[in-house]
Protein backbone atom coordinates (compact mmCIF):
# COMPACT_ATOMS: atom_id res chain seq x y z
CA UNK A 1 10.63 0.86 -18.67
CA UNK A 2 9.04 -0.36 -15.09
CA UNK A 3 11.96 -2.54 -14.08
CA UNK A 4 13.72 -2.57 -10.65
CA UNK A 5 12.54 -0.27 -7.88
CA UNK A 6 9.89 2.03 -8.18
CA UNK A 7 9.44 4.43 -5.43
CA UNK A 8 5.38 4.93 -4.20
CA UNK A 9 5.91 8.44 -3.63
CA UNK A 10 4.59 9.75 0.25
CA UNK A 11 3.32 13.13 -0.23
CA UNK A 12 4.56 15.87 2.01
CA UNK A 13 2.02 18.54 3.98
CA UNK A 14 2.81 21.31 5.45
CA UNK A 15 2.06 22.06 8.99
CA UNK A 16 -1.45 23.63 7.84
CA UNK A 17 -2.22 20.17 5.83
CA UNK A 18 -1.54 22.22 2.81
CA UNK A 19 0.71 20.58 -0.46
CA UNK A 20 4.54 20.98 0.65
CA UNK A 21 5.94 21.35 -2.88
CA UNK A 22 9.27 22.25 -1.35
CA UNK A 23 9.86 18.90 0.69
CA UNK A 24 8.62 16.94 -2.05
CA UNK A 25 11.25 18.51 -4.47
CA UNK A 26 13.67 17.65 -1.53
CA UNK A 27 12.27 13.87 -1.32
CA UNK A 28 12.05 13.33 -5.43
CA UNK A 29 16.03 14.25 -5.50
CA UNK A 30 17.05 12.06 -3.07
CA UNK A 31 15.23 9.21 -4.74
CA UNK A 32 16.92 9.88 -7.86
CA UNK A 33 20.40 10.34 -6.02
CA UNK A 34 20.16 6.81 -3.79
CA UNK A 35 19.63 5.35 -7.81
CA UNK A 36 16.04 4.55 -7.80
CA UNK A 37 14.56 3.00 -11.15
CA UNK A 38 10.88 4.98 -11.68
CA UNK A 39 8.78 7.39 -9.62
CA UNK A 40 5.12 6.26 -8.65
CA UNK A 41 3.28 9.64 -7.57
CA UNK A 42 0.29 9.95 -6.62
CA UNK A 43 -0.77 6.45 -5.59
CA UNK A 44 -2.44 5.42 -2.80
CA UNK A 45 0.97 6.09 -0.31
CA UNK A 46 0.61 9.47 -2.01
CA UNK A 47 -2.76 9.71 -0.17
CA UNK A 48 -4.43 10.34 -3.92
CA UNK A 49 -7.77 10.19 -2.63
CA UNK A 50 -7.29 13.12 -0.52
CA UNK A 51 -5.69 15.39 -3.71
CA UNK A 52 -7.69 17.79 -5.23
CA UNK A 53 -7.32 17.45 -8.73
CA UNK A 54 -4.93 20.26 -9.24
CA UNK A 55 -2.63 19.20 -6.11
CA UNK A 56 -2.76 15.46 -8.52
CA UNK A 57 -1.15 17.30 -11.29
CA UNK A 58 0.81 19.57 -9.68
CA UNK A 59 2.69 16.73 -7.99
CA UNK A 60 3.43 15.07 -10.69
CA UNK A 61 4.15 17.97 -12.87
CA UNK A 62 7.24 18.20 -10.84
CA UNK A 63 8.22 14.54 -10.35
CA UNK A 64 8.38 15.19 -14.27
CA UNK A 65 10.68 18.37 -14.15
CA UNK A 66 12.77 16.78 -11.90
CA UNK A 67 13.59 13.02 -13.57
CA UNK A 68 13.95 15.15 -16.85
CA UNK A 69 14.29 11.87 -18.54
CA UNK A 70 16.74 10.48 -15.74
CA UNK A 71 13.98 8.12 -14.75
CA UNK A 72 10.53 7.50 -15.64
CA UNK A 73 7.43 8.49 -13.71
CA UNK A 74 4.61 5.85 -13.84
CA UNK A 75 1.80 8.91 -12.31
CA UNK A 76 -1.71 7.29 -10.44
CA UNK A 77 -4.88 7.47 -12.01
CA UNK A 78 -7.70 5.10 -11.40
CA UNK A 79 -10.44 5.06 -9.44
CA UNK A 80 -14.22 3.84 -10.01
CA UNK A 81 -15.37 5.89 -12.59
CA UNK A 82 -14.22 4.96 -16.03
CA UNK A 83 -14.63 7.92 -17.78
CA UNK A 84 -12.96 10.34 -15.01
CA UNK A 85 -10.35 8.43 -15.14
CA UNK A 86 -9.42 8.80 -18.37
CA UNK A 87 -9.78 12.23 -18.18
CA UNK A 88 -7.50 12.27 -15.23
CA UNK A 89 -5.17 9.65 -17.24
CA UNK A 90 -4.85 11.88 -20.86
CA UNK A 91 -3.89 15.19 -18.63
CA UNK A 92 -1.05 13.26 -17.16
CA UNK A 93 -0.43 12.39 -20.54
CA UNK A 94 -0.35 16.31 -21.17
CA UNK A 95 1.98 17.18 -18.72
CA UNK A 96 4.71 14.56 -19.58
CA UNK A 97 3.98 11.43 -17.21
CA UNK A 98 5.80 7.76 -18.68
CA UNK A 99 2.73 5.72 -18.01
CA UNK A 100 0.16 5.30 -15.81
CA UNK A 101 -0.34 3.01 -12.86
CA UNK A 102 -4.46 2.41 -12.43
CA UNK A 103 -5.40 0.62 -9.57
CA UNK A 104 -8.80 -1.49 -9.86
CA UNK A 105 -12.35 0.51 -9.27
CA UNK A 106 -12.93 -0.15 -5.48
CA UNK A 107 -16.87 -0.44 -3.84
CA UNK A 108 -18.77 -0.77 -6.43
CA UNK A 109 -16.75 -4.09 -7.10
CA UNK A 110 -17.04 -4.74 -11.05
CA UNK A 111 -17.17 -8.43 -12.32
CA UNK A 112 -13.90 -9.89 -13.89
CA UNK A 113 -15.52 -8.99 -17.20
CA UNK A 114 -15.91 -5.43 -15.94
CA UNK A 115 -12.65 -5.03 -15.11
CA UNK A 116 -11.75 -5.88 -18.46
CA UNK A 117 -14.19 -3.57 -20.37
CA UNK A 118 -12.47 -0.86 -17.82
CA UNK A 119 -8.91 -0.98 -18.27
CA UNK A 120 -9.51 -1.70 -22.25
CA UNK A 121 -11.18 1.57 -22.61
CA UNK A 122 -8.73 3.34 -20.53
CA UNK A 123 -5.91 2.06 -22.72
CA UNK A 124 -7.88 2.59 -25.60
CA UNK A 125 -8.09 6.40 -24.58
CA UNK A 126 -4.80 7.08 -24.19
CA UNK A 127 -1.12 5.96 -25.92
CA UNK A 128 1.21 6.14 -22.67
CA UNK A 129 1.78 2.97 -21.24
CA UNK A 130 -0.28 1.62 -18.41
CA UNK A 131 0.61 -0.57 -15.39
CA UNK A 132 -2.72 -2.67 -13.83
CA UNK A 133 -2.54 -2.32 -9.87
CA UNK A 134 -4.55 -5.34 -7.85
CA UNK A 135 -4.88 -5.02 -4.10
CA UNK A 136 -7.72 -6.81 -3.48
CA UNK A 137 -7.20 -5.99 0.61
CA UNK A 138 -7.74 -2.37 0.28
CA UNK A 139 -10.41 -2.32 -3.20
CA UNK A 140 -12.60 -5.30 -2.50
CA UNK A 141 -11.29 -6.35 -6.08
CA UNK A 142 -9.25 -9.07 -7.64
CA UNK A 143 -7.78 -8.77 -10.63
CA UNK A 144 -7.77 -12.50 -11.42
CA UNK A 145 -5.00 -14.55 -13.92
CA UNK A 146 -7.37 -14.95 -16.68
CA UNK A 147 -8.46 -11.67 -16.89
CA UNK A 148 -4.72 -10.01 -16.75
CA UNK A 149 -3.71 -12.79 -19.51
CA UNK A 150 -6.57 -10.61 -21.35
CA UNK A 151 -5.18 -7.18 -20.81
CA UNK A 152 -1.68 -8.34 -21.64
CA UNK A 153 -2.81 -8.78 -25.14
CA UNK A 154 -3.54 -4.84 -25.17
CA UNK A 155 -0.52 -3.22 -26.70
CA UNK A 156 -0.18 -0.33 -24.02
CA UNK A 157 -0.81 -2.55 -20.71
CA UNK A 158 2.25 -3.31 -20.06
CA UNK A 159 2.36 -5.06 -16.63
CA UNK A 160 0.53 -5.01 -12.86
CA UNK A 161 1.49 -4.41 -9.63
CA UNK A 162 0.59 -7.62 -7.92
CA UNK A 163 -0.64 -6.87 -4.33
CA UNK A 164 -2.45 -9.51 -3.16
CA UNK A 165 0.10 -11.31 -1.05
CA UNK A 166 -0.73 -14.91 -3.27
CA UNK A 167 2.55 -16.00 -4.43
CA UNK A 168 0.31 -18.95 -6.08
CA UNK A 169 -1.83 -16.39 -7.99
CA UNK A 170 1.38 -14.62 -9.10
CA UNK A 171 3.02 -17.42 -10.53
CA UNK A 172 -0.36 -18.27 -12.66
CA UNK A 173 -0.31 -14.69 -13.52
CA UNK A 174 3.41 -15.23 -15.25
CA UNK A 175 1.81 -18.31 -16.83
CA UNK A 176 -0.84 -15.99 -17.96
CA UNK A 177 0.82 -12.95 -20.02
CA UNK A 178 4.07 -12.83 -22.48
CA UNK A 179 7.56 -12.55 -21.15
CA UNK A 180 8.13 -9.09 -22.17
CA UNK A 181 4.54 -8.19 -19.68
CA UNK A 182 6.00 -6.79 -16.06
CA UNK A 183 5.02 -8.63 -13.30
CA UNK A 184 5.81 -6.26 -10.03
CA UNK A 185 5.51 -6.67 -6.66
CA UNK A 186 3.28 -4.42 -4.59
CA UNK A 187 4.74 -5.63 -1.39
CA UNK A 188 8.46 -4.96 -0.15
CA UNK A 189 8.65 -8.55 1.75
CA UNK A 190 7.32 -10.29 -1.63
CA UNK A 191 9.79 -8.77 -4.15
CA UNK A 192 12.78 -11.53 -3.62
CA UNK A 193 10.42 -14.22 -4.22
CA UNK A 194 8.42 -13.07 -7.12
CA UNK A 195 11.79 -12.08 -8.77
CA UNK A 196 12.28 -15.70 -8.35
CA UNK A 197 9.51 -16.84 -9.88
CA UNK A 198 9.82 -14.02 -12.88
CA UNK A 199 8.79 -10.83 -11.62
CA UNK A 200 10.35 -8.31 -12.95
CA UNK A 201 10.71 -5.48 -9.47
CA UNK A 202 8.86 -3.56 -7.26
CA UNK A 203 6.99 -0.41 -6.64
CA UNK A 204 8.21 -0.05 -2.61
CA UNK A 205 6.73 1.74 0.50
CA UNK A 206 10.28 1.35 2.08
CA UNK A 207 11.91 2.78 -0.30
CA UNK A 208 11.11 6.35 0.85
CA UNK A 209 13.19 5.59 3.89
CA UNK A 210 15.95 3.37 2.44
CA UNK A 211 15.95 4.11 -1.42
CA UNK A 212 19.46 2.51 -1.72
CA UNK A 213 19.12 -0.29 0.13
CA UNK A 214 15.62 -1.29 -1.72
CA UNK A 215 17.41 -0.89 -5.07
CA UNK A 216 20.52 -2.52 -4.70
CA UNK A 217 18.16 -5.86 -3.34
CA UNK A 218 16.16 -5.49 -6.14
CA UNK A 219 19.10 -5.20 -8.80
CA UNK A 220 21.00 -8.01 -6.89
CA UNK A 221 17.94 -10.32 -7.14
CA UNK A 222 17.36 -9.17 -11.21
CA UNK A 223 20.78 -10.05 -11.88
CA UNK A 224 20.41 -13.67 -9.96
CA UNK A 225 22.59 -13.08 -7.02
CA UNK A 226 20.10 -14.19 -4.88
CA UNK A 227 22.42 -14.76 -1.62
CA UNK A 228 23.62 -10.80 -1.84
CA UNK A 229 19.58 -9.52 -2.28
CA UNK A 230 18.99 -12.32 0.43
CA UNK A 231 21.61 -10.49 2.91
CA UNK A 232 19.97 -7.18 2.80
CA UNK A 233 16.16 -8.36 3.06
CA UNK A 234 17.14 -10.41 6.07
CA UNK A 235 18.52 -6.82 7.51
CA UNK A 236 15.55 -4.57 6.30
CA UNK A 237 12.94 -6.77 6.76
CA UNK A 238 12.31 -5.04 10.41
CA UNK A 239 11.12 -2.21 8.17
CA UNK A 240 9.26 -4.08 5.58
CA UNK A 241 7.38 -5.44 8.98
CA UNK A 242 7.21 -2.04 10.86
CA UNK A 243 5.56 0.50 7.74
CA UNK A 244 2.37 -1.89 8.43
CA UNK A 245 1.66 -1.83 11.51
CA UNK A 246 -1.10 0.61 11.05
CA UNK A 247 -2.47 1.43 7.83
CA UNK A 248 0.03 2.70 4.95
CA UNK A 249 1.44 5.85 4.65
CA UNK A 250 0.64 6.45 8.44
CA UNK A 251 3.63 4.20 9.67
CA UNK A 252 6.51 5.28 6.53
CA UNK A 253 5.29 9.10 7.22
CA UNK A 254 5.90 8.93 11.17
CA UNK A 255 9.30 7.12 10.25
CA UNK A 256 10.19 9.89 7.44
CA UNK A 257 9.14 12.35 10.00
CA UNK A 258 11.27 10.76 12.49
CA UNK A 259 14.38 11.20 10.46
CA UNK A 260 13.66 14.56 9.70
CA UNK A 261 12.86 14.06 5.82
CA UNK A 262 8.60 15.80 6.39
CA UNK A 263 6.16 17.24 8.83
CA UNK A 264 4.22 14.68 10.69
CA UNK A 265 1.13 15.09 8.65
CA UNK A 266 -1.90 13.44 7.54
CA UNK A 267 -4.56 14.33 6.05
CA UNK A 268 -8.17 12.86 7.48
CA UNK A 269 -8.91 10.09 7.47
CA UNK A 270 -5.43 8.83 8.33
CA UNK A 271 -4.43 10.03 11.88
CA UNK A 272 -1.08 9.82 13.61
CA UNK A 273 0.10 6.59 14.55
CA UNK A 274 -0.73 5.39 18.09
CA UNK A 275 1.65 5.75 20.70
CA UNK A 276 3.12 2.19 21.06
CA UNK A 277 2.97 2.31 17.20
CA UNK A 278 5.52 5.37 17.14
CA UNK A 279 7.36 3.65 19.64
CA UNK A 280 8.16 0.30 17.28
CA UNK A 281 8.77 2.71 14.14
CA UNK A 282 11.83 4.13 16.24
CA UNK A 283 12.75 1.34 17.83
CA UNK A 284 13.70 -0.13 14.16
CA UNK A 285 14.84 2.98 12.67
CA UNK A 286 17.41 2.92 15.64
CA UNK A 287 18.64 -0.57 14.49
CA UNK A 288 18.95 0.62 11.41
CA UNK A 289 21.09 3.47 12.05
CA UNK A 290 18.32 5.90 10.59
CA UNK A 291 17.96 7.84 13.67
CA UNK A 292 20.11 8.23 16.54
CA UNK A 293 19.18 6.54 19.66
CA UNK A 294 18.90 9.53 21.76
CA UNK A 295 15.44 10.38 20.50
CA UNK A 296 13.50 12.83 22.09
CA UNK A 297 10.97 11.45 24.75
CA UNK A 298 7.93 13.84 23.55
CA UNK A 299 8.25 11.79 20.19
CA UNK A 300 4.72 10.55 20.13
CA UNK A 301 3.23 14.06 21.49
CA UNK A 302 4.90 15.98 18.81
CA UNK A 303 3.47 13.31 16.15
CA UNK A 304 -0.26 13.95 17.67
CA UNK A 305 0.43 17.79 18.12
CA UNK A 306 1.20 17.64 14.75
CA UNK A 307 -1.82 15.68 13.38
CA UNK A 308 -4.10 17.54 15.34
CA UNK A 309 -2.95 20.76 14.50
CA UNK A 310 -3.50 19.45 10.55
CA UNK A 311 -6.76 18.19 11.37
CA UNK A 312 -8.06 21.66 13.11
């Protein structure tokens, strides 16, 4: 069901840092249109942490009215309380989500046997199928080989987005689990080579700017025609580069904004990008045809107007 390109949904504000349900019914269609494979809401692009609970649902309550079955929605919910996640995990469930993608409990850093004892008794809770979600830069956590070879052996884990840039670890973790277990990519630049290797896609940042584009590399690359996927990495990678120059969503937001998809907003703790930062993020959405070149030379001040005005 997780196979290709999975969009990690950006969540739209309003100018008043309030839930823009409009622009994200906007942004969901367009994804579907460009030919996207699944919807990821309400991840950590998403800016889940600063959700309330009922902007978490509502979100995804309408990334499920609008795929209507066209595509699946694989809806956030972890976090480092077991039990409120599950909770959080069986009203997804409720209101119609495909599976669930759980990233590991970050801070208070569980053991590998912890992790274990975690995920089981979320997938024990629950019958929707679950996706594992390692990114050991951002939690503090590892999800290590061993341990996923484990969870693969629960009926409703059903694969993990691999984030933590270790093409070695990736390729034990394929030596680890069963061929029909999803090994995807959290990172745009890595998805060509761990399709090589067995992976089976990716759940993309860049795909909020380029759906199309991040697709049609992925399907090229799943169907083994590796120079075609090659010939459109080579040309996006600029992008890939550029959404991490500051910490993610703040870059793909200011670029989204930039092409007129959202408002430039954050909500604390992410800020607007810095000045020379806003600068690069045009400068490759010019070479990309995204934006025009004639951009407007207040660019960066209407950015921090923006933020600062969402902040107040």
């Amino acid at each position: 069901m997780f196979t290709g390109t999975g969009t990690a949904l950006v969540t739209p504000f309003r100018r008043d840092g309030s839930l823009d349900e409009p622009t994200l019914r906007a942004l969901i269609k367009r994804q579907m249109e460009a030919g996207i494979d699944f919807l990821v809401p309400c991840g950590t692009t998403g800016e889940s942490p600063t959700l309330t609970h009922e902007e978490h649902l509502r979100i995804v309550e309408i990334a499920v009215e609008l795929a209507k079955g066209r595509v699946p929605v694989l809806a956030g919910a972890g976090g480092y309380n077991t039990a409120e996640v599950i909770v959080l995990a069986r009203e997804l469930a409720e209101i119609g989500a495909d599976g669930i993608l759980s990233v590991t409990p970050y801070y208070n850093k569980p053991t590998q046997e912890g992790l274990f004892q975690h995920y089981r008794a979320i997938a024990e809770a629950i019958t929707l199928p679950m996706v594992l979600y390692s990114v050991q830069g951002r939690t503090g956590v590892n999800i290590e080989p061993g341990t996923v070879g484990r969870l693969a052996a629960i009926e409703n884990i059903v694969g993990i987005k691999e984030a933590s840039g270790n093409m070695s670890q990736m390729s034990a973790i394929l030596n680890a689990v069963p061929d029909d277990f999803s090994v995807i990519s959290g990172d745009d630049a890595i998805t060509l080579p761990l399709i090589a290797l067995g992976g089976r896609g990716v759940i993309s940042v860049l795909s909020n700017e380029m759906p199309a584009e991040m697709a049609l590399l992925t399907r090229f690359a799943l169907d083994g025609d590796f120079p075609a996927a090659r010939e459109i990495h080579r040309r996006i990678h600029p992008l890939m580069e550029v959404n991490f120059v500051e910490s993610n969503p703040i870059p793909v937001k200011a670029a989204m904004a930039q092409m007129g998809l959202l408002e430039p907003v954050w909500r604390l703790p992410l800020v607007r990008p810095k000045a020379e930062s806003a600068v690069r993020i045009r400068s490759v959405l010019e070479s990309l045809h995204l934006v025009t070149a004639a951009a407007p030379a207040d660019e960066a001040a209407t950015l921090s107007h923006a933020a600062a005005h969402a902040a107040a």
